[in-house]
N, C-alpha and C. Protein backbone atom coordinates (compact mmCIF):
# COMPACT_ATOMS: atom_id res chain seq x y z
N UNK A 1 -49.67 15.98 -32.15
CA UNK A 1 -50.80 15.87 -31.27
C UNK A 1 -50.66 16.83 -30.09
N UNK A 2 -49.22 16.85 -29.58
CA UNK A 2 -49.09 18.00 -28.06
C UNK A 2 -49.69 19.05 -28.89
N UNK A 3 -48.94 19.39 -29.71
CA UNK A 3 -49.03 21.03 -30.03
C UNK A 3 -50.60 20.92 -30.69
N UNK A 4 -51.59 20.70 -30.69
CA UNK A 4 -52.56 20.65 -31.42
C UNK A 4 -53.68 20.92 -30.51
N UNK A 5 -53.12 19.88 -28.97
CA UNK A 5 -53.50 20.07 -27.71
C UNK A 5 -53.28 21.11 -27.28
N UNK A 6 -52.09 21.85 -27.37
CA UNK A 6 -51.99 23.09 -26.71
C UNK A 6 -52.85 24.33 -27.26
N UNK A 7 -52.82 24.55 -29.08
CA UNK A 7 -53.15 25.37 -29.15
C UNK A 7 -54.68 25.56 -28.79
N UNK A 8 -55.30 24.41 -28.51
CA UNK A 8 -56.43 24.10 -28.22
C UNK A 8 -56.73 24.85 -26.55
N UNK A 9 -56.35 24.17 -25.83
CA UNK A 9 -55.92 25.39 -24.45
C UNK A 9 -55.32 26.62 -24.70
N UNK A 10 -54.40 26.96 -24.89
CA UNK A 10 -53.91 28.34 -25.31
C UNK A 10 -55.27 29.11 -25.92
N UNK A 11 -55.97 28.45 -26.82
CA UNK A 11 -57.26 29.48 -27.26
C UNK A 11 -58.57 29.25 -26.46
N UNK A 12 -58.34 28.41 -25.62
CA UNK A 12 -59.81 28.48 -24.93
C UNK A 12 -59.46 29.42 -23.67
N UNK A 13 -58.04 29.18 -23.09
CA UNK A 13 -57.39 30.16 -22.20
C UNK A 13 -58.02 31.91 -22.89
N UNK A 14 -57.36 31.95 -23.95
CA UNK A 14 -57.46 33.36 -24.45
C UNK A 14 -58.88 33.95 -24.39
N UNK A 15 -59.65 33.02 -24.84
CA UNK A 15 -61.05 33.57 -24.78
C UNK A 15 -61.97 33.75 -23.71
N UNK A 16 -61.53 32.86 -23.03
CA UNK A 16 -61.66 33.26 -21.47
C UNK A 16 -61.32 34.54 -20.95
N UNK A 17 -60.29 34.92 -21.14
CA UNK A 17 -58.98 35.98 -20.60
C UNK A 17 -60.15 37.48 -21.12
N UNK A 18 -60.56 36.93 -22.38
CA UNK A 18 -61.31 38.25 -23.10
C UNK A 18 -62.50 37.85 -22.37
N UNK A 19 -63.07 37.45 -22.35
CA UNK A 19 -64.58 37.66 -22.39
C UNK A 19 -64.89 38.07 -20.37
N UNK A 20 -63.73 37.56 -19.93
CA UNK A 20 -64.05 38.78 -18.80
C UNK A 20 -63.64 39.54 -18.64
N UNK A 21 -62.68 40.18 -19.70
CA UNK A 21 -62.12 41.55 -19.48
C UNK A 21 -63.42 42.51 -20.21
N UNK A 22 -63.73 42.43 -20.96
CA UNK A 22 -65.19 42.67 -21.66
C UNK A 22 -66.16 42.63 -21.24
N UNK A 23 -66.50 41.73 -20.19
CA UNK A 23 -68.10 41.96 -19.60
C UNK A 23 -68.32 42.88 -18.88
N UNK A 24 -69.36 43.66 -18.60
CA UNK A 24 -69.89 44.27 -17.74
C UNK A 24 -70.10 43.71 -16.27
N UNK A 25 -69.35 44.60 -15.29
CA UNK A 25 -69.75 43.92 -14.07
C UNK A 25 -71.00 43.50 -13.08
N UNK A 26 -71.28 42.62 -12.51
CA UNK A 26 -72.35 42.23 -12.31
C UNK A 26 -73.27 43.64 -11.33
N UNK A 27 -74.67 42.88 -11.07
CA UNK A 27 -75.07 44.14 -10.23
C UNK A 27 -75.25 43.78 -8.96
N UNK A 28 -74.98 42.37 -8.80
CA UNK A 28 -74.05 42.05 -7.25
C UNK A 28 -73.06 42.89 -6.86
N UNK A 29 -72.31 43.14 -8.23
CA UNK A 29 -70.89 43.97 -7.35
C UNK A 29 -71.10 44.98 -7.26
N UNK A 30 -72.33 45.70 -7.96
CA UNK A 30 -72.67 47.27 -7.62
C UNK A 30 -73.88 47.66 -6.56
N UNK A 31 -74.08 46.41 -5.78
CA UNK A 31 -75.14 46.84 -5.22
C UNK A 31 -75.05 47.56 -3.93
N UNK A 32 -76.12 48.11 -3.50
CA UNK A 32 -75.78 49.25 -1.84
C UNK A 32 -76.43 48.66 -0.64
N UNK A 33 -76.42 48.83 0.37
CA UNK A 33 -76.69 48.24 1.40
C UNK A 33 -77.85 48.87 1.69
N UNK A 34 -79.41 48.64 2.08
CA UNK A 34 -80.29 49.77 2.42
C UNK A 34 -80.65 48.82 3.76
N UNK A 35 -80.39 49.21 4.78
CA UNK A 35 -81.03 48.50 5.82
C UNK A 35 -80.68 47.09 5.69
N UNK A 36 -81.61 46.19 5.92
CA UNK A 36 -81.78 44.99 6.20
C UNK A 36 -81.94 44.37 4.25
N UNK A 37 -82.01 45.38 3.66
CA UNK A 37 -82.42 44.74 2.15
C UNK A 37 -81.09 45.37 1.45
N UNK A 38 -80.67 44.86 0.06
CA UNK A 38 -80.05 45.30 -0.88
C UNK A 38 -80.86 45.72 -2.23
N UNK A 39 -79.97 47.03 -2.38
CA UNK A 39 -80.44 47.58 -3.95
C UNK A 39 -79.73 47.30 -4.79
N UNK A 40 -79.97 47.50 -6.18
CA UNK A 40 -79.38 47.46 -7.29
C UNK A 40 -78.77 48.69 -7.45
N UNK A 41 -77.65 48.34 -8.85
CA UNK A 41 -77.37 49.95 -9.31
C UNK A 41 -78.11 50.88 -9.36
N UNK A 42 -79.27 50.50 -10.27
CA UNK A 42 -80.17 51.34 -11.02
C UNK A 42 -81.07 51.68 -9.96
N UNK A 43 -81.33 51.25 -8.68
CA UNK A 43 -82.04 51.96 -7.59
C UNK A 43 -81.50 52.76 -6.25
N UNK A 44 -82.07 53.24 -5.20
CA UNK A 44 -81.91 54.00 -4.61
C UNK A 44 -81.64 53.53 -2.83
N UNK A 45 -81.43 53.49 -2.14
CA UNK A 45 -82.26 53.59 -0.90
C UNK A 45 -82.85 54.76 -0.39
N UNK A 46 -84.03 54.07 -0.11
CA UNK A 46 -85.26 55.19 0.70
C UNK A 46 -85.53 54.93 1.92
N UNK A 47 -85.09 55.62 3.16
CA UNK A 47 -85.54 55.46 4.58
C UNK A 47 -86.25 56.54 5.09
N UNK A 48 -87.10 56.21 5.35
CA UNK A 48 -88.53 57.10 5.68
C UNK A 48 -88.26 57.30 7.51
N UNK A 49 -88.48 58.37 7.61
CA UNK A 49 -88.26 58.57 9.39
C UNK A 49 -89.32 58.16 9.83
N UNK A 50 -89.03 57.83 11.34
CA UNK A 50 -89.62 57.54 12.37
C UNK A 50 -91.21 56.85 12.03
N UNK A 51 -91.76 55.82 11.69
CA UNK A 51 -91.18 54.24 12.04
C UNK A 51 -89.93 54.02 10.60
N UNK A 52 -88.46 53.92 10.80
CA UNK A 52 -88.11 53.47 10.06
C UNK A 52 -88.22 52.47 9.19
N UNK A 53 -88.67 52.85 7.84
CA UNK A 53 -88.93 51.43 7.14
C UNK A 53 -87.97 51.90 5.70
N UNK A 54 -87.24 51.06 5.10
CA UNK A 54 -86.35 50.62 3.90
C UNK A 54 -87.01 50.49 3.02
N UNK A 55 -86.61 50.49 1.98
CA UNK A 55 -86.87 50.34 0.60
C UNK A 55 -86.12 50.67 -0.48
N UNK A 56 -86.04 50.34 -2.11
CA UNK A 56 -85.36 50.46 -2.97
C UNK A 56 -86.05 51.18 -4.18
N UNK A 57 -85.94 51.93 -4.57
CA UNK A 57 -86.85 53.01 -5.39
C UNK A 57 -85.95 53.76 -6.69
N UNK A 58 -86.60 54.18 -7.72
CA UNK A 58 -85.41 54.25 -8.55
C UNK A 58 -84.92 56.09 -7.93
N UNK A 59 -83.97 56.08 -8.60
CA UNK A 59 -83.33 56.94 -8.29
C UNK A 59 -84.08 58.95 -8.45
N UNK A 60 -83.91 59.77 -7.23
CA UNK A 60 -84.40 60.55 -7.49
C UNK A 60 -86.59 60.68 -6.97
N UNK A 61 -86.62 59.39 -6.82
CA UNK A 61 -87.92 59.66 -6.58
C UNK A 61 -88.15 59.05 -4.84
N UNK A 62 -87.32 59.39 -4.07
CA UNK A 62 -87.71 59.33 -2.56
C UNK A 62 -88.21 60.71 -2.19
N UNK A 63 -89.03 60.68 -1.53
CA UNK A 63 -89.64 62.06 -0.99
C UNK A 63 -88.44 62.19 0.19
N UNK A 64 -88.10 61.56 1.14
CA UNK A 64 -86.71 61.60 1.96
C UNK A 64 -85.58 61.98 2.22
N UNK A 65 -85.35 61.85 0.75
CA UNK A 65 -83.96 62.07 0.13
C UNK A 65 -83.50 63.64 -0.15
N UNK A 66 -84.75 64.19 -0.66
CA UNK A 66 -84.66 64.95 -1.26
C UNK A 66 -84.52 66.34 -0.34
């Protein structure tokens, strides 16, 4: 019964162990700070001069930036 128990943990351990070495990281952990808002990976920050205003835009298409 122990050992039957264990291997039972030992493989739910393991699959655990994999399946976050394998995932893709979230896009919480990749996100950027734009002002007062947060972007995603896949977007940009855009700050437009004078009245400063923020925003998140995909990448490449701020008139600002550029």
């Amino acid at each position: 019964m122990k050992k039957t128990l264990f291997a039972i943990l030992a493989g739910t351990a393991l699959g655990v162990a994999i399946a976050a070495a394998t995932s893709s990281p979230s896009e919480a952990a990749t996100s950027t700070t734009c002002g007062p808002i947060t972007c995603t990976a896949k977007q940009e920050c855009c700050v437009s001069p004078h009245p400063f205003t923020y925003r998140c835009v995909k990448p490449g298409t701020c008139p600002y930036n550029n």
